[in-house]
Protein backbone atom coordinates (compact mmCIF):
# COMPACT_ATOMS: atom_id res chain seq x y z
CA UNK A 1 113.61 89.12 120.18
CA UNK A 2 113.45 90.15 116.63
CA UNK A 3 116.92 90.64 114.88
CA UNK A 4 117.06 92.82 112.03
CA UNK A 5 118.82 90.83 108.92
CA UNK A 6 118.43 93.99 106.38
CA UNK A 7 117.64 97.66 107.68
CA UNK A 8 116.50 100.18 105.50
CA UNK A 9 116.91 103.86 105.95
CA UNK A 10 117.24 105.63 109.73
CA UNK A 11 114.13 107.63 110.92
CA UNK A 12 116.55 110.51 111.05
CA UNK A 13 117.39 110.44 107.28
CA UNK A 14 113.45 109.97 106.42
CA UNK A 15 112.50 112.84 108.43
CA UNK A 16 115.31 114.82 106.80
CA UNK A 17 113.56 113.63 103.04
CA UNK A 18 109.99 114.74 104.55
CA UNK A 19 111.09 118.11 106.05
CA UNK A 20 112.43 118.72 102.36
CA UNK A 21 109.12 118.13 101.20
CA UNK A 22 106.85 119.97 103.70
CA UNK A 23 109.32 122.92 102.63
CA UNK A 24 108.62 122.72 98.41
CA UNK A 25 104.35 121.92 98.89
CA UNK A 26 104.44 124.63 101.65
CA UNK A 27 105.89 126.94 98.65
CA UNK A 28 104.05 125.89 95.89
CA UNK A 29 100.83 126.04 97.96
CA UNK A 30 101.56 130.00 98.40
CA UNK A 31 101.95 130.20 95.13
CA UNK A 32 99.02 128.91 93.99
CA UNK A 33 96.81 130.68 96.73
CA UNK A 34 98.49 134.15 95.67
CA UNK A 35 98.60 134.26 91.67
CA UNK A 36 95.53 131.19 90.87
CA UNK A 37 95.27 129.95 87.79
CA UNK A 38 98.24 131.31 86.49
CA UNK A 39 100.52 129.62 88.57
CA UNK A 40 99.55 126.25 88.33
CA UNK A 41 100.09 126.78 84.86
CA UNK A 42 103.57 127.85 84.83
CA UNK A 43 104.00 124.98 87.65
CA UNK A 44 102.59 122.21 85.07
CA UNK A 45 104.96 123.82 82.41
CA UNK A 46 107.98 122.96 84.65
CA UNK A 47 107.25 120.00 85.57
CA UNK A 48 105.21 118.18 82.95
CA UNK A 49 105.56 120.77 79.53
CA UNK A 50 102.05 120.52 80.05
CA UNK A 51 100.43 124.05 78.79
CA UNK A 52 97.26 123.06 76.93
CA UNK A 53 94.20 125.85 76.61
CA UNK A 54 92.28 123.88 78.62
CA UNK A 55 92.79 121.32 81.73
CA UNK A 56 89.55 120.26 81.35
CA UNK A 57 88.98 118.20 78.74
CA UNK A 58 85.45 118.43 77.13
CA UNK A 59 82.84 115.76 76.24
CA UNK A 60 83.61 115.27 72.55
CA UNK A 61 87.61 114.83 73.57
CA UNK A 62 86.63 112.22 76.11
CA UNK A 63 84.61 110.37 73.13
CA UNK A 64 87.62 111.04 70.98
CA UNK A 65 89.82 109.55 73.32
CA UNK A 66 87.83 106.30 74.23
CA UNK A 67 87.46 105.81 70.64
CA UNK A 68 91.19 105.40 70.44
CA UNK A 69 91.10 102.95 73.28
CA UNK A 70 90.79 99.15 72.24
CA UNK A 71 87.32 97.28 73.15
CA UNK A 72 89.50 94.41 74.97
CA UNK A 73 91.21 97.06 77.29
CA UNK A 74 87.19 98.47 77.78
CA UNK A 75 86.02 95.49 78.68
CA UNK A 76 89.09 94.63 80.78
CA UNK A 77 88.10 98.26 82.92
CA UNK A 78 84.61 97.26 83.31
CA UNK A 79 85.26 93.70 84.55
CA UNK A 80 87.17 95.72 86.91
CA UNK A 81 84.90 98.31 87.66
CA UNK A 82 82.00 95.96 87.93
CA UNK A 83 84.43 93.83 91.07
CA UNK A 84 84.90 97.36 92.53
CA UNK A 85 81.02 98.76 92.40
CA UNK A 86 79.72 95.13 93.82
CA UNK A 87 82.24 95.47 96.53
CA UNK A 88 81.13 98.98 97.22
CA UNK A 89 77.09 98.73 97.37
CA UNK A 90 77.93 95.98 99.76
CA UNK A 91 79.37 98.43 102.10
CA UNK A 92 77.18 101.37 101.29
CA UNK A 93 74.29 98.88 102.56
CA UNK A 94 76.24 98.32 105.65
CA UNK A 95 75.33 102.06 106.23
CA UNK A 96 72.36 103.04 108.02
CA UNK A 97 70.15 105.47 109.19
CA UNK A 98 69.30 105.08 112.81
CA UNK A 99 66.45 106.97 115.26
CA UNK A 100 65.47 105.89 118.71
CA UNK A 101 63.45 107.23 120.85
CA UNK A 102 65.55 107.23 124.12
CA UNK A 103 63.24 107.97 126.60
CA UNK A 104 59.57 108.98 126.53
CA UNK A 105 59.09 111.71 123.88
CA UNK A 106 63.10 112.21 123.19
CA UNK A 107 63.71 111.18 119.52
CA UNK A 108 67.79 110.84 118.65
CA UNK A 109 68.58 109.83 115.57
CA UNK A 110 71.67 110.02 112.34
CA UNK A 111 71.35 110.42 109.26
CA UNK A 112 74.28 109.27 106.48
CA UNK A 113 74.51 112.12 104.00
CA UNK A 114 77.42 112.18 101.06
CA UNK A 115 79.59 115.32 100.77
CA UNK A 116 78.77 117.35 98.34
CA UNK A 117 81.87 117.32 95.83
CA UNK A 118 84.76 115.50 95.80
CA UNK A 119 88.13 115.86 93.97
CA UNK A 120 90.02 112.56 92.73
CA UNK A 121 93.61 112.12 92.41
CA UNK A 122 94.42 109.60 89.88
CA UNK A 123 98.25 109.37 89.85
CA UNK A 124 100.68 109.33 86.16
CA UNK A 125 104.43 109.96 86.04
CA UNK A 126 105.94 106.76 85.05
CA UNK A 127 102.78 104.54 85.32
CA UNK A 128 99.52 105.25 84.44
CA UNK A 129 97.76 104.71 87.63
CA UNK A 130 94.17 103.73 85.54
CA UNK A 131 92.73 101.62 88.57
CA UNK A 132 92.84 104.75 91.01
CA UNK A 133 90.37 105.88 88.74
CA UNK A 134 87.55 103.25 90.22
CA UNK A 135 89.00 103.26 94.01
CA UNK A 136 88.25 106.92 94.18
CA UNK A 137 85.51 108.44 91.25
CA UNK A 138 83.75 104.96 91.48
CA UNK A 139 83.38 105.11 95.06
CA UNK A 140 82.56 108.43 95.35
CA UNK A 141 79.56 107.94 93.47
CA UNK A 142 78.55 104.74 94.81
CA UNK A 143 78.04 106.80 97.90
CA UNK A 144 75.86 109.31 96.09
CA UNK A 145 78.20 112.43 95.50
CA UNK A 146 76.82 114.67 93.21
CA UNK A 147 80.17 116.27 91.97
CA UNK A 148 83.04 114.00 91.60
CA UNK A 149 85.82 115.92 89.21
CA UNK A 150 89.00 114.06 88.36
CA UNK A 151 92.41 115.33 88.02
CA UNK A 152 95.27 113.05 85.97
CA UNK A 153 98.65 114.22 84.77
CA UNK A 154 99.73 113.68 81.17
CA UNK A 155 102.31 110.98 80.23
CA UNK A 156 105.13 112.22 77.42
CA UNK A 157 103.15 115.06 76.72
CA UNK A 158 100.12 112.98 76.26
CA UNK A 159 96.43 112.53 77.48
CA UNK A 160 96.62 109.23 79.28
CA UNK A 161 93.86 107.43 76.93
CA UNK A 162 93.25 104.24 79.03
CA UNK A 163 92.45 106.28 82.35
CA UNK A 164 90.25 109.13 80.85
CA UNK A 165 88.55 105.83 79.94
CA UNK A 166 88.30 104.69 83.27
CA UNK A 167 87.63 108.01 84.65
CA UNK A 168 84.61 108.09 82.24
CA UNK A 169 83.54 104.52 82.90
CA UNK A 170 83.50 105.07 86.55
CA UNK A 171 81.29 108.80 86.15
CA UNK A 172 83.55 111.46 86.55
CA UNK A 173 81.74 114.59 85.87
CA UNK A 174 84.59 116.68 85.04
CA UNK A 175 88.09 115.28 83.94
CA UNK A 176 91.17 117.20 84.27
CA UNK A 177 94.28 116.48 82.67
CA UNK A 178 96.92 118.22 85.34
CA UNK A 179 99.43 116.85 87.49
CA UNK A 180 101.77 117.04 90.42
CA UNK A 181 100.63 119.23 93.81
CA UNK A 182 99.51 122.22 91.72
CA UNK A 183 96.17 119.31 90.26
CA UNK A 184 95.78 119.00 94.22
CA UNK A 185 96.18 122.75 95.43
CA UNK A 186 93.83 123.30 92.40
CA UNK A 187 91.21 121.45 92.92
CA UNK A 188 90.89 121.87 96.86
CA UNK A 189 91.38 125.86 96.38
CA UNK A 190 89.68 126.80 93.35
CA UNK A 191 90.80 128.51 90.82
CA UNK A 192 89.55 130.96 87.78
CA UNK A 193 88.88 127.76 85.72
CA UNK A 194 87.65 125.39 88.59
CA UNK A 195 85.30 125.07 91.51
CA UNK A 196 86.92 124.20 95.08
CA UNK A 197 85.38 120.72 96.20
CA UNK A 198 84.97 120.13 100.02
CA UNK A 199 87.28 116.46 100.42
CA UNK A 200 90.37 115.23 98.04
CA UNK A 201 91.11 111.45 98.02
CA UNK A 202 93.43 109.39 95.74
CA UNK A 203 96.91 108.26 96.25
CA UNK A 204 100.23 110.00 95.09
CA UNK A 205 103.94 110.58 96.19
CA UNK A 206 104.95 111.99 98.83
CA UNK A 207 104.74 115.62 97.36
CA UNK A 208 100.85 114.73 96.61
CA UNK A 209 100.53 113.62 100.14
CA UNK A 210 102.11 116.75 101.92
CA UNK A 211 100.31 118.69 99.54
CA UNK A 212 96.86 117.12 101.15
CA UNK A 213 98.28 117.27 104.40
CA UNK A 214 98.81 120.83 104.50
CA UNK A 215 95.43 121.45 102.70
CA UNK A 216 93.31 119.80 105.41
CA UNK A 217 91.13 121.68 107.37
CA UNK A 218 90.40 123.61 104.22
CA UNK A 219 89.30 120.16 102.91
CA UNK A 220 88.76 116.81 103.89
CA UNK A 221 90.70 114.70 103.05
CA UNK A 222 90.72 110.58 102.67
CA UNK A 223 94.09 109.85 104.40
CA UNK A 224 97.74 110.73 103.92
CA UNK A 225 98.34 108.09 101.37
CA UNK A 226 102.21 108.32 100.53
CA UNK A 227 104.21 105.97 98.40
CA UNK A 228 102.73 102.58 98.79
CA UNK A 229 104.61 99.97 101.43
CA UNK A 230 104.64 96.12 100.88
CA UNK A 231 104.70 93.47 104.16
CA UNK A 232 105.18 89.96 103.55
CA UNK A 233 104.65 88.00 106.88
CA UNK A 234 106.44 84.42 105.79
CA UNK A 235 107.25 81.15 107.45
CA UNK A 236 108.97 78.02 106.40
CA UNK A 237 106.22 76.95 104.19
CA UNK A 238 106.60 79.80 102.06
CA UNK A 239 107.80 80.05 98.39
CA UNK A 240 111.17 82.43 97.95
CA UNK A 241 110.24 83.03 94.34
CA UNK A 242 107.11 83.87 95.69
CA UNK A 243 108.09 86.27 98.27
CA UNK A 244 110.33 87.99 96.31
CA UNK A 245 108.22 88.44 93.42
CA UNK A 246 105.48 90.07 95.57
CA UNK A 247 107.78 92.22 97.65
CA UNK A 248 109.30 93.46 94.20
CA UNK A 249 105.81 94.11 92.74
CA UNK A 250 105.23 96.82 94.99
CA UNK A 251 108.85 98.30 95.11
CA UNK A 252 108.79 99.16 91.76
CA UNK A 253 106.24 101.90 92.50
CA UNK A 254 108.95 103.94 93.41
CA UNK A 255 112.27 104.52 94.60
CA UNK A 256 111.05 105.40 97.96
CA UNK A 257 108.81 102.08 98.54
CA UNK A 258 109.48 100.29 101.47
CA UNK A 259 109.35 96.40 100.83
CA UNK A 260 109.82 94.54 104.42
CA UNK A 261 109.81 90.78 104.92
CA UNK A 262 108.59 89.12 108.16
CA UNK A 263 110.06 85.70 108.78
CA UNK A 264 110.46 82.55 111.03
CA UNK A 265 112.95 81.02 108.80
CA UNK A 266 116.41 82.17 108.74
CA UNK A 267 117.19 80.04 105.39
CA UNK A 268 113.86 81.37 103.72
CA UNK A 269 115.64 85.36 104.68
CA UNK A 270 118.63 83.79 102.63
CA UNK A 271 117.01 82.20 100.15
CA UNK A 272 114.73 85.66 99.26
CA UNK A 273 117.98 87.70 99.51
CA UNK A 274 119.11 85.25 96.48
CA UNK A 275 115.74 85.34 94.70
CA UNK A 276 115.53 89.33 95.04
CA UNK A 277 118.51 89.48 92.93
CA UNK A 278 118.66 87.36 90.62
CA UNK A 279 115.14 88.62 89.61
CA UNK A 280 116.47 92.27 89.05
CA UNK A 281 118.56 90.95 86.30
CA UNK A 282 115.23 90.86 84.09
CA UNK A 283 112.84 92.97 86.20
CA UNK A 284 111.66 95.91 83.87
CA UNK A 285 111.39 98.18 86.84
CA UNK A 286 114.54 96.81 88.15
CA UNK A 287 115.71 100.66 88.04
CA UNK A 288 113.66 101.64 90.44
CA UNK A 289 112.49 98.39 92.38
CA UNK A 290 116.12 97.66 93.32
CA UNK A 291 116.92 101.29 94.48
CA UNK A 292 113.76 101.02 96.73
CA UNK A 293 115.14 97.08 97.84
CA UNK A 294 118.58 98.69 98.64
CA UNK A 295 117.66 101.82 100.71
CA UNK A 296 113.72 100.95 102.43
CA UNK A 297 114.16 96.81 102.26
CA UNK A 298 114.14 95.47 105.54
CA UNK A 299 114.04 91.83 106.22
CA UNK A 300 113.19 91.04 109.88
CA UNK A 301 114.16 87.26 111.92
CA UNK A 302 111.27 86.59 114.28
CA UNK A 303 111.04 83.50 116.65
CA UNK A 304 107.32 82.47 115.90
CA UNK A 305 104.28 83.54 114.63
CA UNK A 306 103.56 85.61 117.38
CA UNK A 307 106.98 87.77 117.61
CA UNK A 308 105.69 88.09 113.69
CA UNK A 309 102.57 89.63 114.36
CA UNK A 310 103.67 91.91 117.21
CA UNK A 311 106.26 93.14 114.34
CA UNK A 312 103.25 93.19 112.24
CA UNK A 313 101.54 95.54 114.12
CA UNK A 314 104.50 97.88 115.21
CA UNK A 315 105.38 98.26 111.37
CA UNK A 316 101.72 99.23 110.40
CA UNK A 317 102.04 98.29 106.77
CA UNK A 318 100.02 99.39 103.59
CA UNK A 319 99.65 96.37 102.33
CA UNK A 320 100.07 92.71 104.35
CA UNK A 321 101.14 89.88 102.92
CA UNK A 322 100.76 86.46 104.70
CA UNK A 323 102.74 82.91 103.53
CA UNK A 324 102.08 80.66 106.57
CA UNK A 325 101.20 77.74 107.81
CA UNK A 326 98.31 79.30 109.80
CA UNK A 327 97.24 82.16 107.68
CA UNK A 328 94.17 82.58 110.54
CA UNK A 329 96.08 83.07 113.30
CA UNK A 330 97.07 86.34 111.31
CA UNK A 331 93.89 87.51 110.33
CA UNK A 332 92.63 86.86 114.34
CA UNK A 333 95.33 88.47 115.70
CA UNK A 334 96.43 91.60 113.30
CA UNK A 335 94.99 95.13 114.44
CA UNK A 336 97.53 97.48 112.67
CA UNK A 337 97.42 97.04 108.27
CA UNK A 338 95.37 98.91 105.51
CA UNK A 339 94.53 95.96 103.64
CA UNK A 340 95.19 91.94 104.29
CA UNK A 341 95.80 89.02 102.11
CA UNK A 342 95.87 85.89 102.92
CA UNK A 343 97.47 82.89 101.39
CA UNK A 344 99.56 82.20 98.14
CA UNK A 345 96.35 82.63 95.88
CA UNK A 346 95.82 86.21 96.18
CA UNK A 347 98.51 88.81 96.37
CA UNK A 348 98.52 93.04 96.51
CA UNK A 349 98.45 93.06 92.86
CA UNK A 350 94.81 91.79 92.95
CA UNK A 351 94.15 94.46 95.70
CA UNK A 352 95.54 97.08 93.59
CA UNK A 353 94.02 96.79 90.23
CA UNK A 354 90.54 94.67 90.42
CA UNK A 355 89.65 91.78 92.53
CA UNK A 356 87.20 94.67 94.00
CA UNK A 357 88.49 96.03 97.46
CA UNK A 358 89.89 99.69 97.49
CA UNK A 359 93.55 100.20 96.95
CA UNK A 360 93.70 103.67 98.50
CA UNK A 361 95.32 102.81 101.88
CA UNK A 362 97.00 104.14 104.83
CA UNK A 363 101.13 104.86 104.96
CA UNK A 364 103.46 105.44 107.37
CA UNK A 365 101.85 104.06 109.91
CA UNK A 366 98.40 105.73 109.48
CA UNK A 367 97.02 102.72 109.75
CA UNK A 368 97.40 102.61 113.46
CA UNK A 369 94.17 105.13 113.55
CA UNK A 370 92.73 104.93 110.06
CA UNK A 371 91.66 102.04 107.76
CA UNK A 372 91.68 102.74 103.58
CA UNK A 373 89.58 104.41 101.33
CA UNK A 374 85.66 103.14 100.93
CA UNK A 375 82.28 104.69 100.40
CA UNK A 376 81.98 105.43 104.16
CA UNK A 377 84.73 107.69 103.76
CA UNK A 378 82.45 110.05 101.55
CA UNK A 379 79.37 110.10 103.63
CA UNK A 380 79.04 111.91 106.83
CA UNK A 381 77.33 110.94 109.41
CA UNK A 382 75.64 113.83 111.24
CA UNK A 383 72.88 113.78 114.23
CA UNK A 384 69.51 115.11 115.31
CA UNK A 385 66.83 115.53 118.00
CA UNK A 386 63.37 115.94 118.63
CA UNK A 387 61.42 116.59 121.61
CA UNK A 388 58.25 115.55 121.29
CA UNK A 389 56.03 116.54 124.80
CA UNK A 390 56.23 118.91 127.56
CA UNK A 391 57.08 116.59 130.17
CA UNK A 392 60.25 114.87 128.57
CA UNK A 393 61.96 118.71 127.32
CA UNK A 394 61.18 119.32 131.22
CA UNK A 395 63.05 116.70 132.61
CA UNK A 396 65.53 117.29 130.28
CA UNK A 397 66.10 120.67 131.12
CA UNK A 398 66.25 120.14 134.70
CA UNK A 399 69.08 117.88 134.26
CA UNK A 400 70.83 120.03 131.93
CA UNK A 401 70.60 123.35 133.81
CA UNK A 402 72.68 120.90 137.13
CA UNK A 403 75.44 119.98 135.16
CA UNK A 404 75.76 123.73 132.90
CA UNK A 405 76.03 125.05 136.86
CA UNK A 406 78.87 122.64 137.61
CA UNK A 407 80.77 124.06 134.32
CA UNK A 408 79.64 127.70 135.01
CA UNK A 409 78.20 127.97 131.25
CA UNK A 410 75.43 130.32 132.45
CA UNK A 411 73.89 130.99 128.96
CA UNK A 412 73.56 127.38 128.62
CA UNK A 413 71.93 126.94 131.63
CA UNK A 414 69.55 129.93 130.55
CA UNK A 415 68.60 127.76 127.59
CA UNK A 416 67.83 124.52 129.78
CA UNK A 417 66.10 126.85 132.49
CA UNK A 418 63.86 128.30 130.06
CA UNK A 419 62.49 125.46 129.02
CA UNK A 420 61.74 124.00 132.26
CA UNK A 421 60.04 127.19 133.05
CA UNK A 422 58.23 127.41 129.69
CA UNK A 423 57.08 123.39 129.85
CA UNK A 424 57.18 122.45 133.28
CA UNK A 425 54.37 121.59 135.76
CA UNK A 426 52.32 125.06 136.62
C-alpha cells in the first residue's frame, strides 16, 4: 500500500481556497455583464495600473514593438513555432470527413468544420507566458479559424514585447493588451470595444480558470486549465538532482503548484528531500517554488511499478514525468495524464515552451475525462443525412414511427408516418 512520505494541503483547505475564488469571478463577472467596457477598465486599473486608450493595440504598434525585439529572440519564436505548426498539421490530417451510405439509398456522413472565432489567453503577471501564444493562436489557425483575437496582460506597466511578437508570428488577428478575469469576461461577453467570440482557450490561475468555468455555456471553452501540476514517477535508477530539478521547474509557476513525486525507492524520497533544498538556496524562483514545495509537495512510497501507476492514475497529473527502468511499462499502462514524457532526455520544460506538442493541459484531475489543448479542440464535428429513393425513406419511416409509439412522441411519429404514406408502395 502506498505510504505518504510528504502530504500537501487537505481537500478541505483547497476547497475552502476555490470557494473563495468562485465567490470574487462570480462578482467580477456581474460586473462586467452590468456596466461593459467601463468596468473592465476600472478592474485593469486595480489590478494592473493598466488604463491605456486603447486595449487593442494597432498594426503600426505591433511593428513598433517587434522592431524592439532582437532577431535572435525572432528566430528563437519561429524555431518554436515552426515545432508547434508541424506537430499540429499532423493532427489536423488525422481529421476527416466521413460519408457512408448505410443502407441502400441512406447517405450518413460528418463533416469537421472550425468555430468561427476564438479568444486566446496568453498568461503575464510574473512571467511572460510567450509560448501560450503558439499552443493556443497557432493552433487555432492551423485548424482554419477565421477570427483568432489575443488577450495578454502588461508586465510593470509595460506591453510584453517578446509575446506581441509571438502573438503576431503565430496570426493573431487582433491583439489585446488586458489582463486578469476582466481580458476573459471581455472577450467571451463582448464589450463596446470588442466582439464576443464563441470558445476561450489558454491557460491561467485559478481566477482565469473559474472565470472560464463560470462562462461556459455562453462559450466553449478548451478545458479548466488551473495552475499547472508536475508528476515525477521515479525508481531507483533515477537521478535526485534530476528529479528535483524537474519537480522545481514547474513549482515555480506559482505558489499554488502542486509538485508530487512517485517512487519505489525510499533512499531516492530522501535523497530528493536533500536535493529540493539545497537547490532553493540559489533557485531564482525559490520564493515561490519553495512555498508551492512546502504546502502542495507530496512525495508518495510505492512498492513497484505497478502500485506507481495505479497512483499515477488516481492523481491525474498535468504533466507526467517518468525516471525508470521500464519507461514502457508506463506509457502501456497510464490512462489518466495530460501530457507524458518519457525518459531523462526530455522533460516538461520541452513540453512547455517548443519541442512542438501543446502545453495547454488538463488540472485537477480533468484529465480523467479530457486530454489537452490541440487543433481538434477548435473544429466541430457535426452530422448529416440524405435519403436518396423512395423505398429506403419508407423503410425508414416504418421503423421510426414503432419505436416514436413506444416513447409516445406522437408528432414524431407524424413525421415518420408521413413519409411512409407519401413514399411507400401504392
Amino acid at each position: 500500500m502506498a505510504e505518504i512520505l510528504k502530504a500537501g494541503k487537505s481537500d478541505s483547505e483547497l476547497y475552502e481556497a476555490d470557494r473563495k475564488v468562485r465567490e470574487t469571478v462570480a462578482g467580477i463577472l456581474d460586473d462586467i455583464r452590468q456596466r461593459g467596457e467601463g468596468a473592465v477598465r476600472e478592474l485593469s486599473q486595480r489590478f494592473d495600473s493598466w488604463d491605456p486608450p486603447s486595449f487593442r493595440l494597432s498594426d503600426a504598434q505591433i511593428a513598433d514593438v517587434i522592431a524592439q525585439v532582437p532577431q535572435r529572440t525572432i528566430d528563437d519564436l519561429s524555431f518554436a513555432q515552426a515545432q508547434i505548426r508541424r506537430f499540429a498539421q499532423a493532427q489536423r490530417a488525422a481529421l476527416q470527413d466521413v460519408e457512408v451510405e448505410t443502407l441502400p439509398g441512406v447517405i450518413l456522413g460528418h463533416k469537421n468544420i472550425p468555430v468561427n472565432s476564438v479568444g486566446c489567453y496568453v498568461p503575464g503577471g510574473r512571467y511572460p507566458m510567450v509560448a501560450s501564444a503558439h499552443m493556443s493562436v497557432l493552433t487555432a489557425k492551423v485548424a482554419g479559424v477565421p477570427r483568432v483575437i489575443a488577450s495578454t496582460p502588461p508586465i510593470n506597466g509595460e506591453l510584453p514585447r517578446e509575446t506581441i511578437a509571438a502573438l503576431h508570428l503565430a496570426g493573431a488577428d487582433e491583439i489585446h493588451v488586458i489582463g486578469g478575469v476582466q481580458a476573459i469576461a471581455r472577450m467571451a461577453l463582448g464589450t463596446e470595444e470588442v466582439a464576443s467570440v464563441d470558445m476561450l482557450v489558454g491557460p491561467g490561475n485559478a481566477y482565469v480558470a473559474e472565470a472560464k468555468r463560470q462562462l461556459f455555456g455562453k462559450v466553449g471553452i478548451d478545458l479548466l486549465a488551473g495552475p499547472t501540476e508536475v508528476l515525477v514517477i521515479a525508481d531507483e535508477s533515477a537521478d535526485a538532482e534530476m528529479v528535483a530539478t524537474d519537480l522545481l521547474g514547474q513549482a515555480e509557476h506559482g505558489p499554488t503548484s502542486p509538485a508530487i513525486l512517485i517512487t519505489t525507492s525510499r533512499g531516492l524520497a530522501e535523497a530528493v528531500a536533500v536535493e529540493i533544498g539545497r537547490q532553493l538556496e540559489t533557485l531564482p524562483t525559490a520564493d515561490i517554488a519553495g512555498v508551492a514545495w512546502q504546502e502542495y509537495g507530496q512525495v508518495i512510497l510505492v512498492a513497484d511499478h505497478a502500485e506507481a501507476a495505479t497512483e499515477a492514475d488516481r492523481i491525474a497529473c498535468e504533466h507526467v514525468e517518468v525516471l525508470t527502468t521500464d519507461n514502457d511499462f508506463f506509457q502501456r499502462t497510464l490512462t489518466n495524464y495530460g501530457a507524458l514524457f518519457l525518459g531523462p532526455r526530455t522533460n516538461v520544460a520541452y513540453g512547455d515552451k517548443v519541442i512542438g506538442t501543446n502545453h495547454t493541459l488538463p488540472t485537477k484531475q480533468a484529465a480523467r475525462y479530457t486530454g489537452g489543448l490541440w487543433v481538434g479542440k477548435f473544429i466541430k464535428t457535426v452530422t448529416y443525412q440524405k435519403v436518396l429513393t423512395d423505398e429506403a425513406s419508407a423503410l425508414v419511416g416504418e421503423y421510426c414511427a414503432r419505436l416514436c409509439a413506444i416513447e409516445r412522441f406522437w408528432g414524431h411519429k407524424a413525421q415518420a408516418d408521413l413519409r411512409v404514406e407519401r413514399y411507400g408502395k401504392k
